[in-house]
C-alpha atoms as a PDB file:
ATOM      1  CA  UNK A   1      -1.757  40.704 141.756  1.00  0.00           C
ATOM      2  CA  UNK A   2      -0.983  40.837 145.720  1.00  0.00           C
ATOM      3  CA  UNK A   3      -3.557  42.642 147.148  1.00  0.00           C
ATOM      4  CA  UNK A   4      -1.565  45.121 148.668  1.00  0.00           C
ATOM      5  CA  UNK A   5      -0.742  46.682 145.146  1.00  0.00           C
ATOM      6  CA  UNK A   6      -4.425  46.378 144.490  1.00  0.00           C
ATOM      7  CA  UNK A   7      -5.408  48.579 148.209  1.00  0.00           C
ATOM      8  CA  UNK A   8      -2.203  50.906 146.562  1.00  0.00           C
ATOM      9  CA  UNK A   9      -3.997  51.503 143.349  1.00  0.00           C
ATOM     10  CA  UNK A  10      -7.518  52.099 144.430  1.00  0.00           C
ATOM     11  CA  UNK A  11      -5.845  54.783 147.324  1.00  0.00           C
ATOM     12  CA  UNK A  12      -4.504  56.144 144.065  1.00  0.00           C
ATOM     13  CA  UNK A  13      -7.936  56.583 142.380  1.00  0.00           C
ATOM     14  CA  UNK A  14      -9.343  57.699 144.937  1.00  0.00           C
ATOM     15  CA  UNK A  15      -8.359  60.934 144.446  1.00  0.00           C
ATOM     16  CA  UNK A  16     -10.677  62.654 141.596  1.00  0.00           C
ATOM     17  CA  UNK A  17      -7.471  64.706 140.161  1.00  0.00           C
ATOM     18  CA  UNK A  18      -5.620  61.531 139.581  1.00  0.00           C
ATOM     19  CA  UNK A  19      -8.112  59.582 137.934  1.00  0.00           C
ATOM     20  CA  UNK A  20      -8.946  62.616 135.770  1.00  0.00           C
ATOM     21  CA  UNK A  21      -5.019  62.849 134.823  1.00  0.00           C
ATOM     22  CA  UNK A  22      -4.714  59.373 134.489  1.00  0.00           C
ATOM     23  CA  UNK A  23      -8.104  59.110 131.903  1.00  0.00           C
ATOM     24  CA  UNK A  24      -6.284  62.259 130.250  1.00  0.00           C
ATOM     25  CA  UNK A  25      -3.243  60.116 129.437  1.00  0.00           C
ATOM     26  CA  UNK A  26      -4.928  56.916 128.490  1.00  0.00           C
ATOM     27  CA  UNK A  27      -6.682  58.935 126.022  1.00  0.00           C
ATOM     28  CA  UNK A  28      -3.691  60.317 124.052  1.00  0.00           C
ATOM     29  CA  UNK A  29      -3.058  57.889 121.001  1.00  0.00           C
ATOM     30  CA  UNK A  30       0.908  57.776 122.953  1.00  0.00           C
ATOM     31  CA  UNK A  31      -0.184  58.501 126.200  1.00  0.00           C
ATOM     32  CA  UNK A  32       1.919  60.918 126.293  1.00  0.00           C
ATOM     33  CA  UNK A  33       2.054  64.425 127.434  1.00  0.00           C
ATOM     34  CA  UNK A  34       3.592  67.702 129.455  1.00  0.00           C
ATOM     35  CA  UNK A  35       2.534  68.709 132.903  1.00  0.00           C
ATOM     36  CA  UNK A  36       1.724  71.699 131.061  1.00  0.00           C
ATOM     37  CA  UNK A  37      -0.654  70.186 128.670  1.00  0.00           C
ATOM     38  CA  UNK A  38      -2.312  68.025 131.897  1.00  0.00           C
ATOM     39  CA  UNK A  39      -2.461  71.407 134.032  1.00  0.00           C
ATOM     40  CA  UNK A  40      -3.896  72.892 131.088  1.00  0.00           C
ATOM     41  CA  UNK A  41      -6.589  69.596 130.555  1.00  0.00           C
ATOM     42  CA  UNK A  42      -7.397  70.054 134.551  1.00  0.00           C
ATOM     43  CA  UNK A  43      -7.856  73.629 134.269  1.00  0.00           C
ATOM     44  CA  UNK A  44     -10.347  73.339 131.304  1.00  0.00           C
ATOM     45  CA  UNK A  45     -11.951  70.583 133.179  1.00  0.00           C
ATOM     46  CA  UNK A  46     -12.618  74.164 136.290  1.00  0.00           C
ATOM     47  CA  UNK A  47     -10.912  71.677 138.245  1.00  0.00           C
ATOM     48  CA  UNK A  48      -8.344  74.324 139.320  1.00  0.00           C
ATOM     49  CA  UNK A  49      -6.794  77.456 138.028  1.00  0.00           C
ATOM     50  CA  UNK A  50      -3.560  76.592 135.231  1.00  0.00           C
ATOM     51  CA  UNK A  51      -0.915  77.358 138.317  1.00  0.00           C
ATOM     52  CA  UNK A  52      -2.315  75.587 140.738  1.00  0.00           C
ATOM     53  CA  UNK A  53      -2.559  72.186 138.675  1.00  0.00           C
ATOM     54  CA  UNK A  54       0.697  72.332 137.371  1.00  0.00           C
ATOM     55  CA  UNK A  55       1.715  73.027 141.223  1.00  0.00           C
ATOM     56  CA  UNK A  56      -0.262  70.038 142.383  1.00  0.00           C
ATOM     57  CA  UNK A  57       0.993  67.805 139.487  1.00  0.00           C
ATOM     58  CA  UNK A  58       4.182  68.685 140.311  1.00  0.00           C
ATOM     59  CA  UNK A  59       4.167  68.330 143.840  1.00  0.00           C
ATOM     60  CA  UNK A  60       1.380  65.693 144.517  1.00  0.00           C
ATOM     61  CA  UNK A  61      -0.041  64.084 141.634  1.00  0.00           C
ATOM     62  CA  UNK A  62       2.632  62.848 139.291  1.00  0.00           C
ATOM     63  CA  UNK A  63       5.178  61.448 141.967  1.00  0.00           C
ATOM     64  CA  UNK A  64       2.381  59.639 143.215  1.00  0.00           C
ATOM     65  CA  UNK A  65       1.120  58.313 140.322  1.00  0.00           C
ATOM     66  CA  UNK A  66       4.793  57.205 139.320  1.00  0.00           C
ATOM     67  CA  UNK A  67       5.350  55.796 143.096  1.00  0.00           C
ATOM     68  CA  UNK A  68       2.619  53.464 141.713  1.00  0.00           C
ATOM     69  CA  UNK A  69       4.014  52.511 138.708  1.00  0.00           C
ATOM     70  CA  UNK A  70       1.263  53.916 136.582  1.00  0.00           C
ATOM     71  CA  UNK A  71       3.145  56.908 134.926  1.00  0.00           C
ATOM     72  CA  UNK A  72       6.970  57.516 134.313  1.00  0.00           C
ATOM     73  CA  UNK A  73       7.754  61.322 134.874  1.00  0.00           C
ATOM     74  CA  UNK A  74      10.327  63.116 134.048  1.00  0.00           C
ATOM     75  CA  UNK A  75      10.529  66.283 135.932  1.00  0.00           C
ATOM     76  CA  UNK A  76      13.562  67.843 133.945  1.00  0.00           C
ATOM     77  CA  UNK A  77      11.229  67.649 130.541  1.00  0.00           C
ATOM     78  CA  UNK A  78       8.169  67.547 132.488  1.00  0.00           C
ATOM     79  CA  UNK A  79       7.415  64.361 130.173  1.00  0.00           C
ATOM     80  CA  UNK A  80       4.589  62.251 131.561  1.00  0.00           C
ATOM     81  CA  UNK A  81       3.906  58.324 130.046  1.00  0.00           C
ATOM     82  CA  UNK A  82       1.227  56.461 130.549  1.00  0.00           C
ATOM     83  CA  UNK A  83       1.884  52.814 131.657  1.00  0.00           C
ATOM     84  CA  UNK A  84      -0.877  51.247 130.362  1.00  0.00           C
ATOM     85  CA  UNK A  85      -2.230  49.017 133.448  1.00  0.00           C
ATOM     86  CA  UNK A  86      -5.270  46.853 132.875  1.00  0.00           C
ATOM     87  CA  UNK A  87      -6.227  47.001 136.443  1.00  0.00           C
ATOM     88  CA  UNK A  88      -6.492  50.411 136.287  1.00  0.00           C
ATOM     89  CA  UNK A  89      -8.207  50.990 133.225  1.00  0.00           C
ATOM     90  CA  UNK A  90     -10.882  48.170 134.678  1.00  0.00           C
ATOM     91  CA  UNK A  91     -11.390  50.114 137.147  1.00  0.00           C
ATOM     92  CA  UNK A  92     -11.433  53.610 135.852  1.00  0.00           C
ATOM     93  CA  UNK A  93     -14.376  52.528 132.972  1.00  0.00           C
ATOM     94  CA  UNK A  94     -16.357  50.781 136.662  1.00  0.00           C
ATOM     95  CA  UNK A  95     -16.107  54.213 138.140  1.00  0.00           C
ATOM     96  CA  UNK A  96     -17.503  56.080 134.895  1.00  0.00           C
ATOM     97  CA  UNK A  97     -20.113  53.791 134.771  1.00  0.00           C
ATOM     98  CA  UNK A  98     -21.621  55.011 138.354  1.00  0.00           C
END
């Protein structure tokens, strides 16, 4: 992997809502689910308020995480897949384990 898609995917997880949306999808057995269902997973997480996730993931946090390659969204179903990356899951269990 060039190491310019590497820098790309650790400014992705940088941000703590995108890893915790990100962990959220890996976790569903299809990896699979509606920005509703991830606002709602944020906002049980007191991350934010129910509006202002779905705003965010809207606005922000899905078309960034799909500019990467690491989720395909859909913003006329508001479908959101998972594409299961190893780098990133590598990374994501490093940063739990800190």
């Amino acid at each position: 992997m060039r190491s310019q898609a590497v820098d790309g995917i650790l400014q992705v997880l940088a941000d703590r809502y995108r890893r915790s949306v990100v962990r959220y999808l890996a976790d569903e057995s299809d990896g699979v689910a509606s920005a509703g269902e991830i606002a709602g997973h944020l906002a049980s997480q007191g991350e934010m308020p129910h509006e202002d996730a779905l705003i965010n993931l809207e606005h922000v946090i899905l078309p960034t995480l799909s500019e990467r390659g690491i989720v395909e969204y859909d913003a006329d179903t508001e479908e959101v897949r998972y594409q299961s990356h190893t780098l990133v899951e590598e990374l994501l269990d490093t940063l739990d384990r800190e």
